[in-house]
C-alpha atoms as a PDB file:
ATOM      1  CA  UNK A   1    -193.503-143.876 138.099  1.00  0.00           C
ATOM      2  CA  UNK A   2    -191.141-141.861 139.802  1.00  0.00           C
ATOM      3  CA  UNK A   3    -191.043-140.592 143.544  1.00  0.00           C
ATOM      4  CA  UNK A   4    -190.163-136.729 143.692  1.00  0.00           C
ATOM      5  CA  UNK A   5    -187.637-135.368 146.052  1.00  0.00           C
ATOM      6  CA  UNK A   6    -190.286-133.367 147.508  1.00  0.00           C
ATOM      7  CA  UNK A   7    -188.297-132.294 150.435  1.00  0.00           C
ATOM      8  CA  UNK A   8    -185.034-131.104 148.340  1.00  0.00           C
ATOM      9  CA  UNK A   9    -184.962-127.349 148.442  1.00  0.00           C
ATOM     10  CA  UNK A  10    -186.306-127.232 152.116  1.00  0.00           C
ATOM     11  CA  UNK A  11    -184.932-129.937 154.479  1.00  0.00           C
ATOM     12  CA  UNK A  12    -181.681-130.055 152.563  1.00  0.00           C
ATOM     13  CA  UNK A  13    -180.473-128.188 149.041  1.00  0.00           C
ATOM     14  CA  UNK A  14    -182.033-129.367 145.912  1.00  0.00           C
ATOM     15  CA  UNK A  15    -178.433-128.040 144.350  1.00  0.00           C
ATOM     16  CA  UNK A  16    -176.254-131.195 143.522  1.00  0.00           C
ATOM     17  CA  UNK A  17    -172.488-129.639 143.602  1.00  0.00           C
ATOM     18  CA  UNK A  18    -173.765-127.741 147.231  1.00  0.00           C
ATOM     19  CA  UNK A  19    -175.436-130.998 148.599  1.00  0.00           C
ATOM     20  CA  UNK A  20    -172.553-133.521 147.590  1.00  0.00           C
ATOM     21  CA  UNK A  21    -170.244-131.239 149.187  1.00  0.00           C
ATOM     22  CA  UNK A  22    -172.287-130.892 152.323  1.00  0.00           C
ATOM     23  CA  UNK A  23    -172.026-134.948 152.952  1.00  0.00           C
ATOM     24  CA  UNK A  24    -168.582-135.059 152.244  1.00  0.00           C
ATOM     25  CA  UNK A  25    -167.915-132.660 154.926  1.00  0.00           C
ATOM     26  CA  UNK A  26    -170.366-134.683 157.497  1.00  0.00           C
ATOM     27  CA  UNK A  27    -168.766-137.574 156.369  1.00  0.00           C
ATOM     28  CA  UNK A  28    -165.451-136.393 156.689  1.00  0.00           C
ATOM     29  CA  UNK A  29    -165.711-135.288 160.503  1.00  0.00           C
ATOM     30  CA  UNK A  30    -166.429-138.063 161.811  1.00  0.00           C
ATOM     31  CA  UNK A  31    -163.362-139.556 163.455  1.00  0.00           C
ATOM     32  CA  UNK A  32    -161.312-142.405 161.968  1.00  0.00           C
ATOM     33  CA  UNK A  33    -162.222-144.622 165.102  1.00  0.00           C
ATOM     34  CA  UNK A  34    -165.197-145.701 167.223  1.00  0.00           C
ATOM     35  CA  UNK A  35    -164.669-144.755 170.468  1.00  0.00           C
ATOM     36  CA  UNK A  36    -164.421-148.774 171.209  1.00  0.00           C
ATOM     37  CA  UNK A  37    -161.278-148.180 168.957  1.00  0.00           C
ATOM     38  CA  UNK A  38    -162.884-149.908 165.497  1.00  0.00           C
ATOM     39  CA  UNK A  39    -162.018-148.785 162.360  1.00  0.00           C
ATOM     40  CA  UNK A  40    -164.550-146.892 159.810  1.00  0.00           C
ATOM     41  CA  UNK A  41    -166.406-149.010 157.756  1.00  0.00           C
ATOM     42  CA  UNK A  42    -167.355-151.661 160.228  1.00  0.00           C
ATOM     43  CA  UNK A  43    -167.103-155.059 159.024  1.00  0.00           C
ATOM     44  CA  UNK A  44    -169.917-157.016 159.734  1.00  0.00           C
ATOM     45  CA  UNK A  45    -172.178-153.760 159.943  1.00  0.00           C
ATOM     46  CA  UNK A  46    -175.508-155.094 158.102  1.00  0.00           C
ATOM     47  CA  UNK A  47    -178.166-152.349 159.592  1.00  0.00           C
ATOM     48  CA  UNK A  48    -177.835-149.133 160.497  1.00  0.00           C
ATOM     49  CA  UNK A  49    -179.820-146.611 162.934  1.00  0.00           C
ATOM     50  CA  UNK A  50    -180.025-142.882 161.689  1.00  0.00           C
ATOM     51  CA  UNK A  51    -182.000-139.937 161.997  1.00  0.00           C
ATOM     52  CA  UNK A  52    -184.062-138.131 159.592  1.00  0.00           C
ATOM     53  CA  UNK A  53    -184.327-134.245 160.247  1.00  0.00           C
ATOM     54  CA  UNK A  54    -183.016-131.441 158.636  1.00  0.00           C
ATOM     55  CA  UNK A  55    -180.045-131.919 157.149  1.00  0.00           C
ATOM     56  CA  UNK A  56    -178.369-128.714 159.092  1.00  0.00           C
ATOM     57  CA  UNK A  57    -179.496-130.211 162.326  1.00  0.00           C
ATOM     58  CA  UNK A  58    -179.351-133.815 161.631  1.00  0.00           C
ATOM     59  CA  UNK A  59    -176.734-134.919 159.187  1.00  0.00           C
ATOM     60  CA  UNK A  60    -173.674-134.512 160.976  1.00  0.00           C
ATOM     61  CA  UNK A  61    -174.916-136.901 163.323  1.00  0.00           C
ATOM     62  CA  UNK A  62    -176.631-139.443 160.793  1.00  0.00           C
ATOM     63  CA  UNK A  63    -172.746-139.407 158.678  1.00  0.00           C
ATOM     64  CA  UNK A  64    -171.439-141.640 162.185  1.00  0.00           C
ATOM     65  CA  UNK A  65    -174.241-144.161 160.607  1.00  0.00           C
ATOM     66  CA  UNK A  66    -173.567-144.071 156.904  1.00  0.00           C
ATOM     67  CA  UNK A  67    -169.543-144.170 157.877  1.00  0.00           C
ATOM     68  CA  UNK A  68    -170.133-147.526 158.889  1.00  0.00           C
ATOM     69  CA  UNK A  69    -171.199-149.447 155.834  1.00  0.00           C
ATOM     70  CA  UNK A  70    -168.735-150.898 153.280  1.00  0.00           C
ATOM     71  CA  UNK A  71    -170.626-150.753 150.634  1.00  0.00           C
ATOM     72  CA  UNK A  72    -168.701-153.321 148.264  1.00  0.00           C
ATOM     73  CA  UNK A  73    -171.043-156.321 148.537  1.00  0.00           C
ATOM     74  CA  UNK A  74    -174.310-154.580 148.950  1.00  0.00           C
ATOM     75  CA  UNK A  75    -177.035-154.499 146.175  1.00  0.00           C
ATOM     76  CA  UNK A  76    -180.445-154.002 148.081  1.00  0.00           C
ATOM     77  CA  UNK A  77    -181.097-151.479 150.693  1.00  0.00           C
ATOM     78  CA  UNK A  78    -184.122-151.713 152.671  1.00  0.00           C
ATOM     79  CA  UNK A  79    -185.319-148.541 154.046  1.00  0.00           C
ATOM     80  CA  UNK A  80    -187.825-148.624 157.143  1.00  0.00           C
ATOM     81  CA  UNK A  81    -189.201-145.135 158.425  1.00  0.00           C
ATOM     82  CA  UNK A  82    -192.366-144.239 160.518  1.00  0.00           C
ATOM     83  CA  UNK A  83    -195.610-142.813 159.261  1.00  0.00           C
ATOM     84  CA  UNK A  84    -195.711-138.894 160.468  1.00  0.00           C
ATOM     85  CA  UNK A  85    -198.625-138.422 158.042  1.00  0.00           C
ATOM     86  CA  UNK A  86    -201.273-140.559 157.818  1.00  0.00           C
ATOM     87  CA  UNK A  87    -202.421-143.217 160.268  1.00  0.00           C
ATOM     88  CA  UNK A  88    -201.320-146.849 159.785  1.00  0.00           C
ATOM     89  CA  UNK A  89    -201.549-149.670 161.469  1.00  0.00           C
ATOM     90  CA  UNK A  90    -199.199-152.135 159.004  1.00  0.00           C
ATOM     91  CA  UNK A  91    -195.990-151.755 157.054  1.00  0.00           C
ATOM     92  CA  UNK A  92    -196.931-150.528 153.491  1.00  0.00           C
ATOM     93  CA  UNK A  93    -194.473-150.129 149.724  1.00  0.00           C
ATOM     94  CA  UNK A  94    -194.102-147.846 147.452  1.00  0.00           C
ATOM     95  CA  UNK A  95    -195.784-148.432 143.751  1.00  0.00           C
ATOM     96  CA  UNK A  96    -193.133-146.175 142.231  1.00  0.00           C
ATOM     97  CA  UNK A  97    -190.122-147.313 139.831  1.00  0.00           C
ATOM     98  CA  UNK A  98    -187.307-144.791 140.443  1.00  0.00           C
ATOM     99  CA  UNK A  99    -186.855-142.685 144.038  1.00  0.00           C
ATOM    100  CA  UNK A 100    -185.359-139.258 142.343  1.00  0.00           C
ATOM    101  CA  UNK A 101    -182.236-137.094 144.384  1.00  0.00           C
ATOM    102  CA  UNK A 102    -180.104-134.240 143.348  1.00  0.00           C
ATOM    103  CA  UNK A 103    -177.518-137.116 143.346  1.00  0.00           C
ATOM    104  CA  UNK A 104    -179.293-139.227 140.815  1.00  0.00           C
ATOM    105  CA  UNK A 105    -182.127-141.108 141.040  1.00  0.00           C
ATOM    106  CA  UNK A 106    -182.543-144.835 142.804  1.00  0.00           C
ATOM    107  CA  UNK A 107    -184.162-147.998 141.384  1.00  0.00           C
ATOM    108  CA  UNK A 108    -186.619-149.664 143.671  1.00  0.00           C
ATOM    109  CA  UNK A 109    -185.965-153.400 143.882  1.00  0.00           C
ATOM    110  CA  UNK A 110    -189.660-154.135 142.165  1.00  0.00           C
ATOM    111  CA  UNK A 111    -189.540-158.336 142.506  1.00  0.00           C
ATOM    112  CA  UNK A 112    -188.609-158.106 146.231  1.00  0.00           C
ATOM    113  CA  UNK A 113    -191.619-155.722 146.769  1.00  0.00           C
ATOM    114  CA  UNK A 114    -193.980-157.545 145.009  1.00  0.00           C
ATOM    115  CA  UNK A 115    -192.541-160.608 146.769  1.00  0.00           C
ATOM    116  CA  UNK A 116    -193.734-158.859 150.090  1.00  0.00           C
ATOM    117  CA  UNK A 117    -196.845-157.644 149.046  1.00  0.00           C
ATOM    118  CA  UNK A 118    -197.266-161.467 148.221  1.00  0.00           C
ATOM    119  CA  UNK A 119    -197.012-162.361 151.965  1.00  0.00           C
ATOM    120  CA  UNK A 120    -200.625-160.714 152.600  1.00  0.00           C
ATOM    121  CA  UNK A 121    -198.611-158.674 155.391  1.00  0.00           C
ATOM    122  CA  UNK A 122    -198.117-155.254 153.568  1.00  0.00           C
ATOM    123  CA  UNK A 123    -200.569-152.553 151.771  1.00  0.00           C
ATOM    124  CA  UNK A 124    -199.711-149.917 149.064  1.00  0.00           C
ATOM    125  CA  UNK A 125    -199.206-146.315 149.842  1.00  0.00           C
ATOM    126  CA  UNK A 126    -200.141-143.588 147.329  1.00  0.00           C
ATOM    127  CA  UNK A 127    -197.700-141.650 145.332  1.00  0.00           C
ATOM    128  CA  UNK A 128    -199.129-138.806 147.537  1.00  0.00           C
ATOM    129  CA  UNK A 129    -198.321-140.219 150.658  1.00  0.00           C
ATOM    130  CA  UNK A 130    -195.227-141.677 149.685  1.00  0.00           C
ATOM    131  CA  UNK A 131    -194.430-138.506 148.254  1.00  0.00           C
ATOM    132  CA  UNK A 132    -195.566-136.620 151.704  1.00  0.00           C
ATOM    133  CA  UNK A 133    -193.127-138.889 154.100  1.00  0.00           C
ATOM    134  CA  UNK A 134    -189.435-137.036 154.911  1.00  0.00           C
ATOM    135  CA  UNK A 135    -188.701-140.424 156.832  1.00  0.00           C
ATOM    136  CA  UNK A 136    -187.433-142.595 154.209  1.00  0.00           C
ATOM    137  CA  UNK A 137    -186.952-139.313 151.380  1.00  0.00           C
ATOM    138  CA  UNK A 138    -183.966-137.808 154.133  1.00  0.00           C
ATOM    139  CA  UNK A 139    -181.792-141.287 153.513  1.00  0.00           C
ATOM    140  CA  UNK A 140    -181.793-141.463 149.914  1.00  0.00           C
ATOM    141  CA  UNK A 141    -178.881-138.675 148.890  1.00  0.00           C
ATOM    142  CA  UNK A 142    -177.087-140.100 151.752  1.00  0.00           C
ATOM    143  CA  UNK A 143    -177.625-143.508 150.504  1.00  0.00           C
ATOM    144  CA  UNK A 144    -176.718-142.049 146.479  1.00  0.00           C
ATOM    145  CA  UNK A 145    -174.172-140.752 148.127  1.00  0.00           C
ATOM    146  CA  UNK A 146    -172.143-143.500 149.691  1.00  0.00           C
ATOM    147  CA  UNK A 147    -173.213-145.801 147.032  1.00  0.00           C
ATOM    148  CA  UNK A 148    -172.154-143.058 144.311  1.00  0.00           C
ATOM    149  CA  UNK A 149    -169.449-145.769 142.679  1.00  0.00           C
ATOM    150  CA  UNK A 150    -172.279-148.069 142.030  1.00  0.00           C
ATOM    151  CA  UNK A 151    -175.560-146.143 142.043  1.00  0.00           C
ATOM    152  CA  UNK A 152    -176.754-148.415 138.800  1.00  0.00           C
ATOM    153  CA  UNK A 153    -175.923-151.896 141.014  1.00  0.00           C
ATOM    154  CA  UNK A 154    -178.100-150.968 144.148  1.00  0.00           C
ATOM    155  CA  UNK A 155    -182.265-150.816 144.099  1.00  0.00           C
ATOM    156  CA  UNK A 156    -183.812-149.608 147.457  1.00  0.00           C
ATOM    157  CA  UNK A 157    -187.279-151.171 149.148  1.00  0.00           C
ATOM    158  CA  UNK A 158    -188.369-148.501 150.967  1.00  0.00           C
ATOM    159  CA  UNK A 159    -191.201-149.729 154.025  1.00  0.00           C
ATOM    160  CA  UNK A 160    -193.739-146.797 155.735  1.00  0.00           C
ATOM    161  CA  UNK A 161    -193.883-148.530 159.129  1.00  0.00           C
ATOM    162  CA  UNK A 162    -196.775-147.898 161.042  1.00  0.00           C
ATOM    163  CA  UNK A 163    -198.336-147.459 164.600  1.00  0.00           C
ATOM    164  CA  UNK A 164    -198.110-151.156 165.118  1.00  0.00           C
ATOM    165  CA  UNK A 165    -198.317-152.937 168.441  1.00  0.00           C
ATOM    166  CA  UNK A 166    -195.995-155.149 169.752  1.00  0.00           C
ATOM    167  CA  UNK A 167    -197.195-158.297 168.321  1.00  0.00           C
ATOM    168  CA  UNK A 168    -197.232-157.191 164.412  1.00  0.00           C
ATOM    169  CA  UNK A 169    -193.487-155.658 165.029  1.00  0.00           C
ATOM    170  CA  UNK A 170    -192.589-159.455 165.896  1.00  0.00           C
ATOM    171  CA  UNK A 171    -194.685-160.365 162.653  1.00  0.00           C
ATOM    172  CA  UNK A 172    -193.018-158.126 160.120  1.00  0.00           C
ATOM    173  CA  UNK A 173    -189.825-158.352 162.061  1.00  0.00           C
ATOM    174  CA  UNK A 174    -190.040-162.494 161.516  1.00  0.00           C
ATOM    175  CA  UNK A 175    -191.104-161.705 158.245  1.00  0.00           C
ATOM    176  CA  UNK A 176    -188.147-159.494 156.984  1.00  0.00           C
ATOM    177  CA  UNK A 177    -185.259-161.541 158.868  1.00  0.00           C
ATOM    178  CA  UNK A 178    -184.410-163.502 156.005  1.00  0.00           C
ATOM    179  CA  UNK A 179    -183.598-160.718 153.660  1.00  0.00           C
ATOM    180  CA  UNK A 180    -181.223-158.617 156.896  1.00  0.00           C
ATOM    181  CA  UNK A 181    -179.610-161.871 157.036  1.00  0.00           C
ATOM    182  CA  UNK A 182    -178.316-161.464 153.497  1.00  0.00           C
ATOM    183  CA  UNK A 183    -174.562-159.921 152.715  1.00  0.00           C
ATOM    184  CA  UNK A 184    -175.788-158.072 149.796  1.00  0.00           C
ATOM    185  CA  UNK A 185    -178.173-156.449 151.885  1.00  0.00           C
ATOM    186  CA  UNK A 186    -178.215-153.418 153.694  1.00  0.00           C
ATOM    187  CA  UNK A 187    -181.238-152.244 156.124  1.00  0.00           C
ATOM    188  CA  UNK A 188    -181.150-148.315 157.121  1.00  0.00           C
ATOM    189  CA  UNK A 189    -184.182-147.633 160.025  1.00  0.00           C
ATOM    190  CA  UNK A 190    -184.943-144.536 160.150  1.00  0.00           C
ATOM    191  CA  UNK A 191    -186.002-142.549 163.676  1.00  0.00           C
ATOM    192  CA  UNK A 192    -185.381-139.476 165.662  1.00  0.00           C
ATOM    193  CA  UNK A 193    -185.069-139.556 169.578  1.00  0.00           C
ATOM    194  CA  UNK A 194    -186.748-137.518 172.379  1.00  0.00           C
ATOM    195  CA  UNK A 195    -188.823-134.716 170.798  1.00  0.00           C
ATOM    196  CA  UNK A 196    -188.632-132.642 173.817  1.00  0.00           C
ATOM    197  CA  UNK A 197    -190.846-128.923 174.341  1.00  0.00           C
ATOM    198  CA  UNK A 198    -194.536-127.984 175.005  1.00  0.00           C
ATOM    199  CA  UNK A 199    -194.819-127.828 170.916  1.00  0.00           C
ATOM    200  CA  UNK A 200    -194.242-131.595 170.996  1.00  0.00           C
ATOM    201  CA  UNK A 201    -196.251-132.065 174.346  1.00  0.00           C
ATOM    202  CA  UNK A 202    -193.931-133.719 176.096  1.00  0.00           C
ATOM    203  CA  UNK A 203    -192.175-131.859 179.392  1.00  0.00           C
ATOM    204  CA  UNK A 204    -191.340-135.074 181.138  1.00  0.00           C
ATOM    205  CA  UNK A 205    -188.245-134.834 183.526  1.00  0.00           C
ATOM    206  CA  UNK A 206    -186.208-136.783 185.573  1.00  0.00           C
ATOM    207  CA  UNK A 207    -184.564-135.076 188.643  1.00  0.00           C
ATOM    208  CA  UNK A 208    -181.308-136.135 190.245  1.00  0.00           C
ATOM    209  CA  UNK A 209    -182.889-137.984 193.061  1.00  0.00           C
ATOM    210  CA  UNK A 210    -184.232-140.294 191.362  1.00  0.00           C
ATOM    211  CA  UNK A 211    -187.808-139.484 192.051  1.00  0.00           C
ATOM    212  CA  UNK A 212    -189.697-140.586 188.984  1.00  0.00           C
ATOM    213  CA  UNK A 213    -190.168-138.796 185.955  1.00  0.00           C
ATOM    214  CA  UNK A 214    -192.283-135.726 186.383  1.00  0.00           C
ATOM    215  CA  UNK A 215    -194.260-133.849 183.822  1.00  0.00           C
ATOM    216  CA  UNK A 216    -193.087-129.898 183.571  1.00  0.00           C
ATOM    217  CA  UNK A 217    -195.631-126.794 182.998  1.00  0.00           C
ATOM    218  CA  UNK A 218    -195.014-123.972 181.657  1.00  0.00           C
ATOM    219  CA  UNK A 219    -193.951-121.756 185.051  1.00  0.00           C
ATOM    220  CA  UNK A 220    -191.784-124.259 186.216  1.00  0.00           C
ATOM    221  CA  UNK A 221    -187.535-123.769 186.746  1.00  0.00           C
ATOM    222  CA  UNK A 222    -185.631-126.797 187.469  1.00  0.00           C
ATOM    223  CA  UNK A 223    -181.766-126.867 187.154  1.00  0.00           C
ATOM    224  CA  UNK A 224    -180.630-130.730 188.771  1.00  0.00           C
ATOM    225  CA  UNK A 225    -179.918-131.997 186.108  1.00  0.00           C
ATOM    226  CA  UNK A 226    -180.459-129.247 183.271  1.00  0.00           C
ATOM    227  CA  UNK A 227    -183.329-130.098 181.303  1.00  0.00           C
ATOM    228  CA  UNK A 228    -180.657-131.175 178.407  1.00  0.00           C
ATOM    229  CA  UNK A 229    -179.247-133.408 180.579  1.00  0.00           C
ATOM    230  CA  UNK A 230    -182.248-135.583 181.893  1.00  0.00           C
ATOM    231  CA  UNK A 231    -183.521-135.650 178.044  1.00  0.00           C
ATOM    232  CA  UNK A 232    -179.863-137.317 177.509  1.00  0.00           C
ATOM    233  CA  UNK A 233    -180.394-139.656 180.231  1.00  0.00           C
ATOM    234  CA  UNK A 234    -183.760-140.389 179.061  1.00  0.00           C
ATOM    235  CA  UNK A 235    -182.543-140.848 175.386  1.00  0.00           C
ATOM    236  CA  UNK A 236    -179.598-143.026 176.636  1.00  0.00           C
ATOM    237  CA  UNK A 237    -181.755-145.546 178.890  1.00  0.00           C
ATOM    238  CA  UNK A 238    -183.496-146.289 175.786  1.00  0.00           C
ATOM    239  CA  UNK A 239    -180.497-146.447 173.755  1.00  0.00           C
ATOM    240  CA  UNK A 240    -178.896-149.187 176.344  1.00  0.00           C
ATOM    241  CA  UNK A 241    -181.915-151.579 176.152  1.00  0.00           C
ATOM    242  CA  UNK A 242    -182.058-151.138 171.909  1.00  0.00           C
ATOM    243  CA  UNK A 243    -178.082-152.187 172.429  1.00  0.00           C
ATOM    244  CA  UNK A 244    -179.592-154.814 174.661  1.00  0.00           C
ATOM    245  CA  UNK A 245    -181.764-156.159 171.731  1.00  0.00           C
ATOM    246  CA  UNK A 246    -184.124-156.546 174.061  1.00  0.00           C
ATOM    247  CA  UNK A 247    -187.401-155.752 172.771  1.00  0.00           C
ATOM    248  CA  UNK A 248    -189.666-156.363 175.572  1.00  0.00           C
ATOM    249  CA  UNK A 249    -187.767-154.376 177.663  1.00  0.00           C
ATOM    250  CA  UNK A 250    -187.279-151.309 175.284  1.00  0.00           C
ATOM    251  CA  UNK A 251    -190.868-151.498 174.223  1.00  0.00           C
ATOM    252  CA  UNK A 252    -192.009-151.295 178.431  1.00  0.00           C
ATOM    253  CA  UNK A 253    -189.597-148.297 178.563  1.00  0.00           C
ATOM    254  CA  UNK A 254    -191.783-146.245 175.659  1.00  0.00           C
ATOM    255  CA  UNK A 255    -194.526-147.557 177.612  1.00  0.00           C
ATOM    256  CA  UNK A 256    -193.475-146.326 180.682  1.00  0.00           C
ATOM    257  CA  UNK A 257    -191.978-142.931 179.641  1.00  0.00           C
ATOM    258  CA  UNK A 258    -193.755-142.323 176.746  1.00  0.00           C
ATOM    259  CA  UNK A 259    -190.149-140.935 175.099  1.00  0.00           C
ATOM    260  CA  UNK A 260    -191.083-138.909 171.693  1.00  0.00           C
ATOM    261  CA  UNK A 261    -188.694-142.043 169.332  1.00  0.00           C
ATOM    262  CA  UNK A 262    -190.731-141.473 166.122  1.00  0.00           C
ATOM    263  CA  UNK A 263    -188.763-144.658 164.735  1.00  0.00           C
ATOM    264  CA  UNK A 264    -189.818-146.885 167.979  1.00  0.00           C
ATOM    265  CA  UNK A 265    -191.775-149.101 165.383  1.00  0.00           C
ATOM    266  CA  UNK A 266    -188.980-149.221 162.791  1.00  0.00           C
ATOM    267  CA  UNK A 267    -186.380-149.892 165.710  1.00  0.00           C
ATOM    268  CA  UNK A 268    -189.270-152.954 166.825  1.00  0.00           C
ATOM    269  CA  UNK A 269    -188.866-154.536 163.923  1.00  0.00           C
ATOM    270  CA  UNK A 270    -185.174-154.330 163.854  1.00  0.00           C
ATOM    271  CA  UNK A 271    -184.960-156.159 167.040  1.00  0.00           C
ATOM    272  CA  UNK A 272    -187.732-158.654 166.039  1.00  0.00           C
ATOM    273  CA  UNK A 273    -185.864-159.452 162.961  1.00  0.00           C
ATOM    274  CA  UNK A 274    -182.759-159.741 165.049  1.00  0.00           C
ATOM    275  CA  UNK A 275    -184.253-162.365 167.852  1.00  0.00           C
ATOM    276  CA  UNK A 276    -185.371-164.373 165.030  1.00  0.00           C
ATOM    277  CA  UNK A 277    -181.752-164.628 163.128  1.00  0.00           C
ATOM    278  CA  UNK A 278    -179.625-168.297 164.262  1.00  0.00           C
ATOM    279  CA  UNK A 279    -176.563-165.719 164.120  1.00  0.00           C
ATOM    280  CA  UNK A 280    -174.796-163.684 167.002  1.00  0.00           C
ATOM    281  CA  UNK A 281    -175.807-159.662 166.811  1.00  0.00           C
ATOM    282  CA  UNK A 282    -174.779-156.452 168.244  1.00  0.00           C
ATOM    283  CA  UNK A 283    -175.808-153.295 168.524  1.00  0.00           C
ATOM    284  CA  UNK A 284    -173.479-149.900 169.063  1.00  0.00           C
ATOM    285  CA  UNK A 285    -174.446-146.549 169.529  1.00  0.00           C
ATOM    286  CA  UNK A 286    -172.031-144.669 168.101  1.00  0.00           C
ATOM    287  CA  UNK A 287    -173.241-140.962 168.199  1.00  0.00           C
ATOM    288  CA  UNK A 288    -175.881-138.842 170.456  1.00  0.00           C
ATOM    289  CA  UNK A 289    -176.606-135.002 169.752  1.00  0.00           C
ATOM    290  CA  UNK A 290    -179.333-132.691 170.215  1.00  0.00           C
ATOM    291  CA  UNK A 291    -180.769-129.951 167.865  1.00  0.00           C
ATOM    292  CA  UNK A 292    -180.230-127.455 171.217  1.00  0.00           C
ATOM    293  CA  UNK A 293    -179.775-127.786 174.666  1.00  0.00           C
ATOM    294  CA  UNK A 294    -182.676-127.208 176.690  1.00  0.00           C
ATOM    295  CA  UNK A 295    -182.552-124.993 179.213  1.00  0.00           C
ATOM    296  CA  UNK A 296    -186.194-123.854 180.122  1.00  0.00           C
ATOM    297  CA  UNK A 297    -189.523-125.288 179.736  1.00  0.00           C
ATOM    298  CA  UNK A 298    -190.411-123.486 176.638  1.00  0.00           C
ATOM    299  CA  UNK A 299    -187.054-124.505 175.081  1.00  0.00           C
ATOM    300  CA  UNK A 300    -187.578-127.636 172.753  1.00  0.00           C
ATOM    301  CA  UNK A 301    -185.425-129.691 171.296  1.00  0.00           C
ATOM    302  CA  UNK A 302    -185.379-132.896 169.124  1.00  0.00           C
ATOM    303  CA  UNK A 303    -182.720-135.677 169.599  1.00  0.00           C
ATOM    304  CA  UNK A 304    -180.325-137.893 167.057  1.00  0.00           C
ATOM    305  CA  UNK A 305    -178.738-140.670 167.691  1.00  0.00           C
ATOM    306  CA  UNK A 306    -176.998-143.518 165.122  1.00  0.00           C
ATOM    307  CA  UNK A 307    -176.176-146.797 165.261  1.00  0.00           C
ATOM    308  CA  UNK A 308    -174.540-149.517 163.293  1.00  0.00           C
ATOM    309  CA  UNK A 309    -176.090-153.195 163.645  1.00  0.00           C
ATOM    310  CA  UNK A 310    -173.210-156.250 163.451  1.00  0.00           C
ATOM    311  CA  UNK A 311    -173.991-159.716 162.310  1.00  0.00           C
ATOM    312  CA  UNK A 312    -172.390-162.320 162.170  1.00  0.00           C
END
C-alpha cells in the first residue's frame, strides 16, 4: 500500500526538476558554519528539530536542520509529527509499504513497526488519516532529498504523535530511546512554533516591563516590544528550556503560556527519550524565523525554528 503525496501540488510543487531545485537552493544558503563556529554536517547530530509548513514559508528555515545530518551511516529514519486532524491520545503507525514524493518514493521500515505495535503502546492510523497529516508528509522530499545517494538503503517509521500528557510522553519517550541511541538511526520531530493572530486564538503578549503575559483584543495598539518581538521572546524562552532538556520545565512553560508549538508532544518525547539515554546530549538551536512580522493585533504569524540533537 502506498501513502500519496497528498500535499505535493499545494504546500510545495508536485514537479520533480522545480522541487529538487528549490532544496538545493534552501540548502545551499545556509552558511558553512554554526554560529558556535561548527562545521555543516554536525558530527554526532542523531535528531533533528524542523518545521513543517509551506515550503515557501518554511523550508528555508527547516534546510539549517537537514544541513546537519551526515547521512553516511544512517539507514532508518524515524519521523515523529503531531496530529492536526483527528484527536489522539497515543502515538499511532502507518499500515502503508512505500511513502511516495516527486523525488521517489520511501520504504517504510515494516519489522521495526510491527516491532512497536508489538509493545501494546501504539495503534494504527488509516490510510485516510495518514494520508490527511502534512506533519510527517512535509519531511519526506527533504528527507529523499538529502538521502538522494542512497534512497534504496534508508526505510522511514513515520509516528502520528498525539495529545498526550506528560506521563505517556515519558512512556513512548522510554520506549523509543533504544532505537535514537542507534548510529544508523536518524529521528526528524516535526513542529512549528508560536502560531500567533486572532485566527489561531492566541493574542498573548509580553510587555517590556515585565508585567506578565497579557491577552490582546482586537482594538488594542501596543508597540514595547513590537508584537514580533515578544512572540520571539516567547518562542525563544521555550527554545532555551528544550536546549535545557529539561522536560518538566518546558512542559510548565506550555502550561503556563499556552505557546501555539504544534510539535510540543513530539519535542516531549524527544526529551523523554533523551533523559533516559546513559550518554551525554545536547541540544542547539540553530535557526528562528517567522512567516511575517507582526505588527498589529489582526496580523498573524506562525513561527519556525530548527534544531540539531548531539549524542554522544
Amino acid at each position: 500500500m502506498n501513502r500519496i503525496a497528498t500535499h505535493a501540488g499545494s504546500w510545495y510543487t508536485d514537479s520533480n526538476a522545480r522541487l529538487n531545485a528549490e532544496l538545493d537552493k534552501y540548502l545551499a544558503n545556509v552558511p558553512p558554519l554554526t554560529e558556535q563556529g561548527e562545521s555543516y554536517p554536525i558530527e554526532g547530530a542523531r535528531a533533528i528539530i524542523a518545521p513543517h509548513a509551506g515550503y515557501s514559508y518554511s523550508g528555508p528555515t527547516a534546510a539549517y536542520a537537514y544541513k546537519c545530518i551526515n547521512v553516511s551511516e544512517i539507514e532508518r529514519v524515524f519521523i515523529l509529527g503531531p496530529s492536526h486532524h483527528v484527536y489522539l491520545d497515543g502515538c499511532a503507525l502507518s499500515r502503508c509499504d512505500t511513502y511516495e514524493t516527486p523525488l521517489g518514493n520511501l520504504a517504510l521500515d515494516k519489522e521495526t513497526i510491527q516491532e512497536l505495535y508489538n509493545t501494546g503502546k501504539f495503534e494504527w492510523m488509516s490510510k485516510g488519516v495518514d494520508e490527511d497529516e502534512h506533519s510527517i508528509e512535509m519531511h519526506l522530499p527533504f528527507t529523499a532529498k538529502i538521502f538522494s545517494s542512497k534512497l534504496d538503503q534508508i526505510k522511514v517509521v513515520p509516528i502520528m504523535v498525539g495529545a498526550i500528557d506528560d506521563r505517556k510522553e515519558k512512556v513512548f519517550g522510554e520506549l523509543l530511546a533504544r532505537y535514537l541511541v542507534d548510529r544508523k538511526t536518524l529521528f526528524i520531530i516535526s513542529s512549528d512554533f508560536c502560531h500567533w493572530g486572532l485566527r489561531f486564538s492566541y493574542t498573548y503578549y509580553q510587555p517590556n516591563n515585565h508585567s506578565g503575559l497579557v491577552r490582546l483584543g482586537a482594538g488594542d495598539s501596543v508597540s514595547d516590544p513590537p508584537i514580533h518581538e515578544s512572540i520571539s521572546n516567547l518562542d525563544h524562552e521555550g527554545m532555551r528550556l528544550i536546549e535545557s532538556l529539561d522536560h518538566g520545565a518546558f512542559s510548565q512553560y506550555l502550561r503556563t503560556t499556552k505557546n501555539t508549538i504544534c510539535g510540543r508532544h513530539p519535542i516531549g518525547v524527544l526529551l523523554c527519550a533523551l533523559a533516559a539515554l546513559d550518554q551525554p546530549a545536547r541540544i542547539q538551536f540553530n535557526k528562528y524565523a517567522q512567516s511575517s512580522a507582526c505588527q498589529k493585533v489582526r496580523d498573524s504569524s506562525v513561527s519556525y525554528a530548527s534544531a540539531y540533537v548531539y549524542i554522544g
